[in-house]
PDB file of N, CA and C in Angstrom:
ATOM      1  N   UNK A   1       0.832  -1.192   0.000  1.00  0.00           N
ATOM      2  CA  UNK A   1       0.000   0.000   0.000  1.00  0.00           C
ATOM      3  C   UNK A   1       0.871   1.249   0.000  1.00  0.00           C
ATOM      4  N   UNK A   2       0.798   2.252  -0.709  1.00  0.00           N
ATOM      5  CA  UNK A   2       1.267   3.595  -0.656  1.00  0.00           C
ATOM      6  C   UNK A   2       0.698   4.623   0.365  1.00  0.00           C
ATOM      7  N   UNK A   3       1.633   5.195   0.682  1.00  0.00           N
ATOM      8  CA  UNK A   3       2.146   6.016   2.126  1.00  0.00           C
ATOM      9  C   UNK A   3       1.327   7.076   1.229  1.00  0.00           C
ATOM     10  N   UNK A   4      -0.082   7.496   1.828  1.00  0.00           N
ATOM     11  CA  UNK A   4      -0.882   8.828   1.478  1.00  0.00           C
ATOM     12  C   UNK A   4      -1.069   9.795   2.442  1.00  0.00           C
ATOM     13  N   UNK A   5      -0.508  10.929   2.000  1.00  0.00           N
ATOM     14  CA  UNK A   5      -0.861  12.116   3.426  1.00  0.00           C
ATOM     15  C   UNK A   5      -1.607  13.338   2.572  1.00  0.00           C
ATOM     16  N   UNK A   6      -3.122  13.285   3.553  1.00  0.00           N
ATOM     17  CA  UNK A   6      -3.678  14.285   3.147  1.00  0.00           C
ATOM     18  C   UNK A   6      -3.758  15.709   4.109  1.00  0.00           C
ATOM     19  N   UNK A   7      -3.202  16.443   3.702  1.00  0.00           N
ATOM     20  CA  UNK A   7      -3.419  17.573   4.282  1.00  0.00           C
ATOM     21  C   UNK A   7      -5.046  18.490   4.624  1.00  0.00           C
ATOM     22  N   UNK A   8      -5.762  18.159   5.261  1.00  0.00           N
ATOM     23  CA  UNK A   8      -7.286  19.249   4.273  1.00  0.00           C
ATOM     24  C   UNK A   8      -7.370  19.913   6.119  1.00  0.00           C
ATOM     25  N   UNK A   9      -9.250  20.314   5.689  1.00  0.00           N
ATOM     26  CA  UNK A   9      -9.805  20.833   6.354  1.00  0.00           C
ATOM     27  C   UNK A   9     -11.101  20.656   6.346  1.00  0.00           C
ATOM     28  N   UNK A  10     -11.963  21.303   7.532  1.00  0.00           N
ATOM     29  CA  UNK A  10     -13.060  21.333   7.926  1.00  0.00           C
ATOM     30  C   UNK A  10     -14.270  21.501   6.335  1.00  0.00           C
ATOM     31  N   UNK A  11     -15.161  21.454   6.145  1.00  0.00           N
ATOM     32  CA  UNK A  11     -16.252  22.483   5.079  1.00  0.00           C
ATOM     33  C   UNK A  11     -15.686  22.738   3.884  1.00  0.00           C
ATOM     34  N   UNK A  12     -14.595  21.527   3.854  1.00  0.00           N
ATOM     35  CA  UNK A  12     -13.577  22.152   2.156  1.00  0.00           C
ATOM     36  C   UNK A  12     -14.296  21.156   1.492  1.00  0.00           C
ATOM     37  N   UNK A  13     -14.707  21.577   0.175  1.00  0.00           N
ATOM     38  CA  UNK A  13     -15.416  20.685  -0.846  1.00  0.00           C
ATOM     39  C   UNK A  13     -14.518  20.159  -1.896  1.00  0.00           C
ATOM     40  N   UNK A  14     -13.217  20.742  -1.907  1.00  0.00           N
ATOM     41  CA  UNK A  14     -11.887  19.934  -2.761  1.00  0.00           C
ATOM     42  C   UNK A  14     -11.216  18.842  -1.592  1.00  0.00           C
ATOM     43  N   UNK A  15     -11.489  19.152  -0.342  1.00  0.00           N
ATOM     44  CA  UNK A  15     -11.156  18.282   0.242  1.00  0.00           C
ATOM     45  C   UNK A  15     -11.691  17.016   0.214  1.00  0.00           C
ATOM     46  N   UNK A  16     -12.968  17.239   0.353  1.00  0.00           N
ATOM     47  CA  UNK A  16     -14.082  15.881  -0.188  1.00  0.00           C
ATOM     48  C   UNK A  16     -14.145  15.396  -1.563  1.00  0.00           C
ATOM     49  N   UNK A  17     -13.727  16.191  -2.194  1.00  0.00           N
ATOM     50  CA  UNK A  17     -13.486  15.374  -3.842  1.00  0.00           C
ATOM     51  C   UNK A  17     -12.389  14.448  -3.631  1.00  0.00           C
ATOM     52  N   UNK A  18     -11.331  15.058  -3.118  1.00  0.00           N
ATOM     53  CA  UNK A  18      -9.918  14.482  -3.373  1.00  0.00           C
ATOM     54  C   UNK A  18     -10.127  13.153  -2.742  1.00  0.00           C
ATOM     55  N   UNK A  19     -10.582  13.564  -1.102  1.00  0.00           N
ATOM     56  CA  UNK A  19     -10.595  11.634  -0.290  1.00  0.00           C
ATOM     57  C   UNK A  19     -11.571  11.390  -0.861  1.00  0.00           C
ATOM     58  N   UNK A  20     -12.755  11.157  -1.832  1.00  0.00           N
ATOM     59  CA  UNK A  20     -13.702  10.510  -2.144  1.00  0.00           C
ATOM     60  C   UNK A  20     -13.181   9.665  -3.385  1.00  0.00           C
ATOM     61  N   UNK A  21     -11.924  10.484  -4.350  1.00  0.00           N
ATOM     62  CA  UNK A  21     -11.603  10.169  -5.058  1.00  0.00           C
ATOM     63  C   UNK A  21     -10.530   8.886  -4.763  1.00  0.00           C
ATOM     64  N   UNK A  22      -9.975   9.321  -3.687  1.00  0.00           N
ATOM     65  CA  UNK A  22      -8.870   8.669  -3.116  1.00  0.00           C
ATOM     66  C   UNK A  22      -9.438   6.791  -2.471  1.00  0.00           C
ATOM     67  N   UNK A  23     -10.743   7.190  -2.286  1.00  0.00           N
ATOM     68  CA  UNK A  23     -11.571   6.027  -1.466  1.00  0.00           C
ATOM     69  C   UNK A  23     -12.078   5.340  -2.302  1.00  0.00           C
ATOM     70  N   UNK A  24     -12.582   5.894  -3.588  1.00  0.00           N
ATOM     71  CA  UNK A  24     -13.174   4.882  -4.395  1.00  0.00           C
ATOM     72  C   UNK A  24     -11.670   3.876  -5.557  1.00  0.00           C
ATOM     73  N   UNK A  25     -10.927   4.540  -4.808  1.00  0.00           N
ATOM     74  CA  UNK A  25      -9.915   3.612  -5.429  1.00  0.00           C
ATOM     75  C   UNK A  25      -9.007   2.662  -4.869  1.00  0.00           C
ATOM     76  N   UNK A  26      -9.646   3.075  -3.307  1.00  0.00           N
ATOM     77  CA  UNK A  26      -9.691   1.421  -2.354  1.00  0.00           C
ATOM     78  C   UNK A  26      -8.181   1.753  -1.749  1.00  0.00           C
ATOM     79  N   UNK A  27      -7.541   3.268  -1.750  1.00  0.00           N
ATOM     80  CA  UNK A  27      -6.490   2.850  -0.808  1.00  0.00           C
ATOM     81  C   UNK A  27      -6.910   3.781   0.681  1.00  0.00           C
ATOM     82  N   UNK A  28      -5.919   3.641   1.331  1.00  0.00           N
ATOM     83  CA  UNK A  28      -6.085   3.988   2.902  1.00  0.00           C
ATOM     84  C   UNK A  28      -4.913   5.411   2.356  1.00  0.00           C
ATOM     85  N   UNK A  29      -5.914   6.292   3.437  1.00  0.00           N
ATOM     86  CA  UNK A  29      -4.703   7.610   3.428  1.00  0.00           C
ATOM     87  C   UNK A  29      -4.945   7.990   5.381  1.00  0.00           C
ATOM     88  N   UNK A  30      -3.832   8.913   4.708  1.00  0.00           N
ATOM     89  CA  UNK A  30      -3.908   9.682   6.706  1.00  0.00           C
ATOM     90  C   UNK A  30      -4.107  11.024   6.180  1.00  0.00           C
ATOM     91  N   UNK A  31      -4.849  11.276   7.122  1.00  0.00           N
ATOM     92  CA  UNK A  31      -5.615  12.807   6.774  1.00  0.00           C
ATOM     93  C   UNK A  31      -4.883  13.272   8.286  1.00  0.00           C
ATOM     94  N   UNK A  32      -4.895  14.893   8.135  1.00  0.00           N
ATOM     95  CA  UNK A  32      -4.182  15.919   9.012  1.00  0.00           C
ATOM     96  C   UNK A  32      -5.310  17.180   8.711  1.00  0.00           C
ATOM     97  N   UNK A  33      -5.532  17.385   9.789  1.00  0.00           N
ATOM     98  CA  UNK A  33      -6.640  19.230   9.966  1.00  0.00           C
ATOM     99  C   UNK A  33      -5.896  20.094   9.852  1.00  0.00           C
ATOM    100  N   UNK A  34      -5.118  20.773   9.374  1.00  0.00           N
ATOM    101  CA  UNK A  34      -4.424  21.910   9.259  1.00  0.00           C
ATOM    102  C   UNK A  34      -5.286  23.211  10.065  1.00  0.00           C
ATOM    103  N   UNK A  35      -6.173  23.067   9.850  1.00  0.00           N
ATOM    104  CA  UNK A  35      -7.150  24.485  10.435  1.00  0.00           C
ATOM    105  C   UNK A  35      -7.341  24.026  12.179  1.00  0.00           C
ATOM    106  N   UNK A  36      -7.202  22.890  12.382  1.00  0.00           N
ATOM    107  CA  UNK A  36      -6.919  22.682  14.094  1.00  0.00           C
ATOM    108  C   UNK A  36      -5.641  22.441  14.715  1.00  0.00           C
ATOM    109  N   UNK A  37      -5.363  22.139  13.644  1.00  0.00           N
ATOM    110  CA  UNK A  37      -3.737  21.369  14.130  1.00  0.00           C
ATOM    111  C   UNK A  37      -2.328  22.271  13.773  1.00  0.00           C
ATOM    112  N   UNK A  38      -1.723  23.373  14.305  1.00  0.00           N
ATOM    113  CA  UNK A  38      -1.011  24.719  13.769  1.00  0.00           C
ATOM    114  C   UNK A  38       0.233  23.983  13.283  1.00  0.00           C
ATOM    115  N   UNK A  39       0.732  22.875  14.409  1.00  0.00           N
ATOM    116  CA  UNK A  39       1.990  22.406  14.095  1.00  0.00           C
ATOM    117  C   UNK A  39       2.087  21.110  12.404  1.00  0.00           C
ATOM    118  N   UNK A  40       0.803  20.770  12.205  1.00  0.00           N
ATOM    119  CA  UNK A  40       0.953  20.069  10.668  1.00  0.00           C
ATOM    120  C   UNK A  40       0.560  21.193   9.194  1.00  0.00           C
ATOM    121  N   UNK A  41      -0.145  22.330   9.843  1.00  0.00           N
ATOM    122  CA  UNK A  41      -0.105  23.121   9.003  1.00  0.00           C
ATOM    123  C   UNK A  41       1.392  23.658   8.218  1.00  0.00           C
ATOM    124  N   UNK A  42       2.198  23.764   9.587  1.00  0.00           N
ATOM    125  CA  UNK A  42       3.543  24.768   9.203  1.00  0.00           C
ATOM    126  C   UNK A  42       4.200  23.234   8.701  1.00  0.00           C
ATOM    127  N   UNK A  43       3.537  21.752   9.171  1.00  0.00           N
ATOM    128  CA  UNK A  43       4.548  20.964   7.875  1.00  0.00           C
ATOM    129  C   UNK A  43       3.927  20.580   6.673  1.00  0.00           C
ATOM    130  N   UNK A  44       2.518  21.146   6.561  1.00  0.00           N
ATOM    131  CA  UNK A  44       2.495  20.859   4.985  1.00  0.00           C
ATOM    132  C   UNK A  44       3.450  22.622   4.211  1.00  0.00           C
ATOM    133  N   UNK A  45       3.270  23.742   5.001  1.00  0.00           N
ATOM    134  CA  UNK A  45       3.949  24.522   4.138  1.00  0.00           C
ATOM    135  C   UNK A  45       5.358  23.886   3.859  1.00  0.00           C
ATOM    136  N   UNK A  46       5.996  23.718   4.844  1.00  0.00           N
ATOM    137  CA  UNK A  46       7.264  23.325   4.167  1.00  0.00           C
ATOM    138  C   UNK A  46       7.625  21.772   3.177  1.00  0.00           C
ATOM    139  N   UNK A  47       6.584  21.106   3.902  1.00  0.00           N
ATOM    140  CA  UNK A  47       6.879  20.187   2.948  1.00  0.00           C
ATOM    141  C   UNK A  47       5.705  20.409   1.059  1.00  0.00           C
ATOM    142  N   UNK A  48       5.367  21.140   1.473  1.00  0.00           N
ATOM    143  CA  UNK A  48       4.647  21.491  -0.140  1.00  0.00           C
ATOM    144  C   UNK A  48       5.507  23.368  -0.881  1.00  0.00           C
ATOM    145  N   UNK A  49       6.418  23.518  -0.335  1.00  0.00           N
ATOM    146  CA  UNK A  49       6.737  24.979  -0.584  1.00  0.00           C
ATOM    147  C   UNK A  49       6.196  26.125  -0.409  1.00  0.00           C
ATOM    148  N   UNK A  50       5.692  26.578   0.369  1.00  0.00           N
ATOM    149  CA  UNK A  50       4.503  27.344   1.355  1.00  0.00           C
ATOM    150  C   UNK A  50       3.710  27.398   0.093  1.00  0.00           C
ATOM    151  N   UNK A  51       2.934  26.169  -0.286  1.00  0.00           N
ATOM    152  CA  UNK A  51       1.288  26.025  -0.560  1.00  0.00           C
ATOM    153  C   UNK A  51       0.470  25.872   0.787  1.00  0.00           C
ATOM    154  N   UNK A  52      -0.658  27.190   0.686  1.00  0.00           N
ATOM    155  CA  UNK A  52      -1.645  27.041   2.004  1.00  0.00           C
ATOM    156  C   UNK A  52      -2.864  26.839   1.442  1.00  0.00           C
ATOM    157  N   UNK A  53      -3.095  26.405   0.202  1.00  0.00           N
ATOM    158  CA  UNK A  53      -4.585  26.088  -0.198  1.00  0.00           C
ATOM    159  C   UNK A  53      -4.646  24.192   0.521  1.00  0.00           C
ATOM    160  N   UNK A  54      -5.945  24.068   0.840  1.00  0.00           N
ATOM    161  CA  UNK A  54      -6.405  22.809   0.868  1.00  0.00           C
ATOM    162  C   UNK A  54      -6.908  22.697  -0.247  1.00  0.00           C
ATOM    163  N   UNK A  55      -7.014  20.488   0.064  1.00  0.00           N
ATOM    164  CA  UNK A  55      -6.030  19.880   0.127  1.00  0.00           C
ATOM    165  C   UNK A  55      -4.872  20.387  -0.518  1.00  0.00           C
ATOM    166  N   UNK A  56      -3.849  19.466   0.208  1.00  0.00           N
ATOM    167  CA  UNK A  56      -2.087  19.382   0.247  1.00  0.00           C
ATOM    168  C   UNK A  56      -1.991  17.383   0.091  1.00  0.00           C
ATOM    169  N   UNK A  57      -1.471  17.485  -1.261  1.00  0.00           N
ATOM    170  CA  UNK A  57      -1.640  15.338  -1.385  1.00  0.00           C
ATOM    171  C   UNK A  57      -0.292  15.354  -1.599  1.00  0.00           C
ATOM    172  N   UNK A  58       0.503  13.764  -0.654  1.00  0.00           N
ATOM    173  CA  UNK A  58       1.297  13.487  -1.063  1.00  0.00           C
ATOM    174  C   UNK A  58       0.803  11.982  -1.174  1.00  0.00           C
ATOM    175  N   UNK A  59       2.033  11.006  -2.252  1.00  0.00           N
ATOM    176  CA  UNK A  59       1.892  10.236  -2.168  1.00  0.00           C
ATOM    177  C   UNK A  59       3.262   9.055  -2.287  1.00  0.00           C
ATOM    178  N   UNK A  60       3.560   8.753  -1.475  1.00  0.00           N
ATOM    179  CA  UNK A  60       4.981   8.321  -1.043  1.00  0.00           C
ATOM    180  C   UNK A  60       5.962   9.176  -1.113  1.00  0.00           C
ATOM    181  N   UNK A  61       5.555  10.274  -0.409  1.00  0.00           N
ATOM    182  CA  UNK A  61       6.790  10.980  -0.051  1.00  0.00           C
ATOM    183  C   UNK A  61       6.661  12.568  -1.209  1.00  0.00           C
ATOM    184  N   UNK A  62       5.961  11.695  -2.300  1.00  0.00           N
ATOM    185  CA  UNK A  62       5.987  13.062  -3.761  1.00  0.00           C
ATOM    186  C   UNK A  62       4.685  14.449  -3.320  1.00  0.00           C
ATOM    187  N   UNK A  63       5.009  15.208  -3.457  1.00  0.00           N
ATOM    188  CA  UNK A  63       4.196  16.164  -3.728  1.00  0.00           C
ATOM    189  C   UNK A  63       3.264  16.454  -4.536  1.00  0.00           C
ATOM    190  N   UNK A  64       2.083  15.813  -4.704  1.00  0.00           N
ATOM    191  CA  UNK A  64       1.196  15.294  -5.650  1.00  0.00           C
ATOM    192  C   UNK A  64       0.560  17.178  -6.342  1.00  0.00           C
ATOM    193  N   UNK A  65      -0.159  17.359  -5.095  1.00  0.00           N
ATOM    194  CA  UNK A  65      -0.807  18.984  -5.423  1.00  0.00           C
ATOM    195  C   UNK A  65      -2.167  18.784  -4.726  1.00  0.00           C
ATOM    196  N   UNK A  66      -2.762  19.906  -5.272  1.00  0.00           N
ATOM    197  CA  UNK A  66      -4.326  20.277  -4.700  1.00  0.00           C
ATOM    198  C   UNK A  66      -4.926  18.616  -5.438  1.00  0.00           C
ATOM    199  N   UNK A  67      -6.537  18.991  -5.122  1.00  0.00           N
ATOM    200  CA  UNK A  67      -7.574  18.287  -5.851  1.00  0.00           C
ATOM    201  C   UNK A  67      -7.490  18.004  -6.881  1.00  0.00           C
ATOM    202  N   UNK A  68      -7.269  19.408  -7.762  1.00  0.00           N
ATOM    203  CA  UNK A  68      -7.299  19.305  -9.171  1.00  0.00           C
ATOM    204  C   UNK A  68      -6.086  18.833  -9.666  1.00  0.00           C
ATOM    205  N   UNK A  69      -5.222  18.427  -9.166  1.00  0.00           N
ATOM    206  CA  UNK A  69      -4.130  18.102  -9.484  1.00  0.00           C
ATOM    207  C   UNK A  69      -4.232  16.421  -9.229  1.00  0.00           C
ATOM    208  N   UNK A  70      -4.889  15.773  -8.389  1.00  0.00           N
ATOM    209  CA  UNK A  70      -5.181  14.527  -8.388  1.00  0.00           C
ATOM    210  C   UNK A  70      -6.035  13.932  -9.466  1.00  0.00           C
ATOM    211  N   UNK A  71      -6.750  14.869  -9.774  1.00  0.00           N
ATOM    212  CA  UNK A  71      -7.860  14.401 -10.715  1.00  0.00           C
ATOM    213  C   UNK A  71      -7.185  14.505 -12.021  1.00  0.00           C
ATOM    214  N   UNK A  72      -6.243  15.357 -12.472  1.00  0.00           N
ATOM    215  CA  UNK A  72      -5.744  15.800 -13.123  1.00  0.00           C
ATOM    216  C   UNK A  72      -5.112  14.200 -13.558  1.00  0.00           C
ATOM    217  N   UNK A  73      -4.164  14.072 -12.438  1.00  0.00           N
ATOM    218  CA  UNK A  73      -3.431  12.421 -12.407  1.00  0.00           C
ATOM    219  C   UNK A  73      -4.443  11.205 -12.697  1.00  0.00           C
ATOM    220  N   UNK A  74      -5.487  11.584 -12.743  1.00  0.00           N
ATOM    221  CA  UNK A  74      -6.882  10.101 -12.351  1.00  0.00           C
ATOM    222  C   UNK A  74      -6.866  10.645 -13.928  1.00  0.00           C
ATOM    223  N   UNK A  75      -7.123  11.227 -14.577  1.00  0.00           N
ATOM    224  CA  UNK A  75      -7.823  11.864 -15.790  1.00  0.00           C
ATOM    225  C   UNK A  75      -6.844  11.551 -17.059  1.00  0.00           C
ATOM    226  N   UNK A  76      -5.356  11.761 -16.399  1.00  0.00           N
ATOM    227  CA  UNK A  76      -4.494  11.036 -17.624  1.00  0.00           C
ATOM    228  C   UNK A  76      -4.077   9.786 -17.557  1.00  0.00           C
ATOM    229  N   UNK A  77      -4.746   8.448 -16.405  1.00  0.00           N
ATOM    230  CA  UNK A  77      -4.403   7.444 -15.907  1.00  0.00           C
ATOM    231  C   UNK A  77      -2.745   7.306 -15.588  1.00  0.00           C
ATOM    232  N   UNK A  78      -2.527   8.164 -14.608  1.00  0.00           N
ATOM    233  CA  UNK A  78      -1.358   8.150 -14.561  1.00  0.00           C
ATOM    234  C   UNK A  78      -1.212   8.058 -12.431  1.00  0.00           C
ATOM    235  N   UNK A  79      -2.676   8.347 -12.274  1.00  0.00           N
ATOM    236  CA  UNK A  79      -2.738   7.595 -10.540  1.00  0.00           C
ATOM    237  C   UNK A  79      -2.630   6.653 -10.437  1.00  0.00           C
ATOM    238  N   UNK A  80      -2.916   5.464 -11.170  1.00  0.00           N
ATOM    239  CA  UNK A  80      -3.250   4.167 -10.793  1.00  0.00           C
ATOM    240  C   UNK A  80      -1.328   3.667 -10.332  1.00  0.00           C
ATOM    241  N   UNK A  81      -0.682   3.826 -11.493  1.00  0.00           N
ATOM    242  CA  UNK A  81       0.831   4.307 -11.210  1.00  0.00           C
ATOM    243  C   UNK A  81       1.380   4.596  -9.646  1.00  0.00           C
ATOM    244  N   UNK A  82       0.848   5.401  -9.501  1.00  0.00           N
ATOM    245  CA  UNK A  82       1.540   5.558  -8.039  1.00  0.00           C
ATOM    246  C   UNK A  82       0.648   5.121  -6.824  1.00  0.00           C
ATOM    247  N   UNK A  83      -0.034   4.436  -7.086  1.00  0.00           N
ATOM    248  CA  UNK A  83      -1.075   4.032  -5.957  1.00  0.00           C
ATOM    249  C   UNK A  83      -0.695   2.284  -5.708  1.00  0.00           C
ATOM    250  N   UNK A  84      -0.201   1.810  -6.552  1.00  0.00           N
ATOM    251  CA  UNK A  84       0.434   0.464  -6.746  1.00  0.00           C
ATOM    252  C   UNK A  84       1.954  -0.073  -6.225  1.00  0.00           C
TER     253      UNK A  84
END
């Protein structure tokens, strides 16, 4: 299984695309609140290059991007790739 870290938040509707997207493709991720949690916020900035939009996706370690950037990956079949 691949090491998934989702960065999101509360009432975010890219947040719910992304893990819905992420779920119907049957893997397990770890999600982080950035909007409760101050000390994983300041590590998705550094580990994404101070990006503060939610979601923040990595996926083994890579810096995937926002939502649209997952879908983006689902859309050129090029997720299935790193989810394996």
């Amino acid at each position: 299984m691949p090491d998934i870290i989702v960065y999101s938040g509360p009432h975010c509707p890219y947040c719910v695309k992304a893990k819905n997207l992420l779920t119907m493709k049957g893997v397990a991720f770890t999600e982080y609140n950035v909007k409760e949690d101050t000390a994983r916020f300041e590590e998705m900035l550094a580990k994404s290059n101070g990006r503060k939009t939610i979601p923040q996706i990595f996926i083994n370690g890579q810096h995937i991007g926002g939502c649209d950037d997952l879908h983006a990956l689902h859309d050129a079949g090029k997720l299935d790739a790193l989810l394996t």
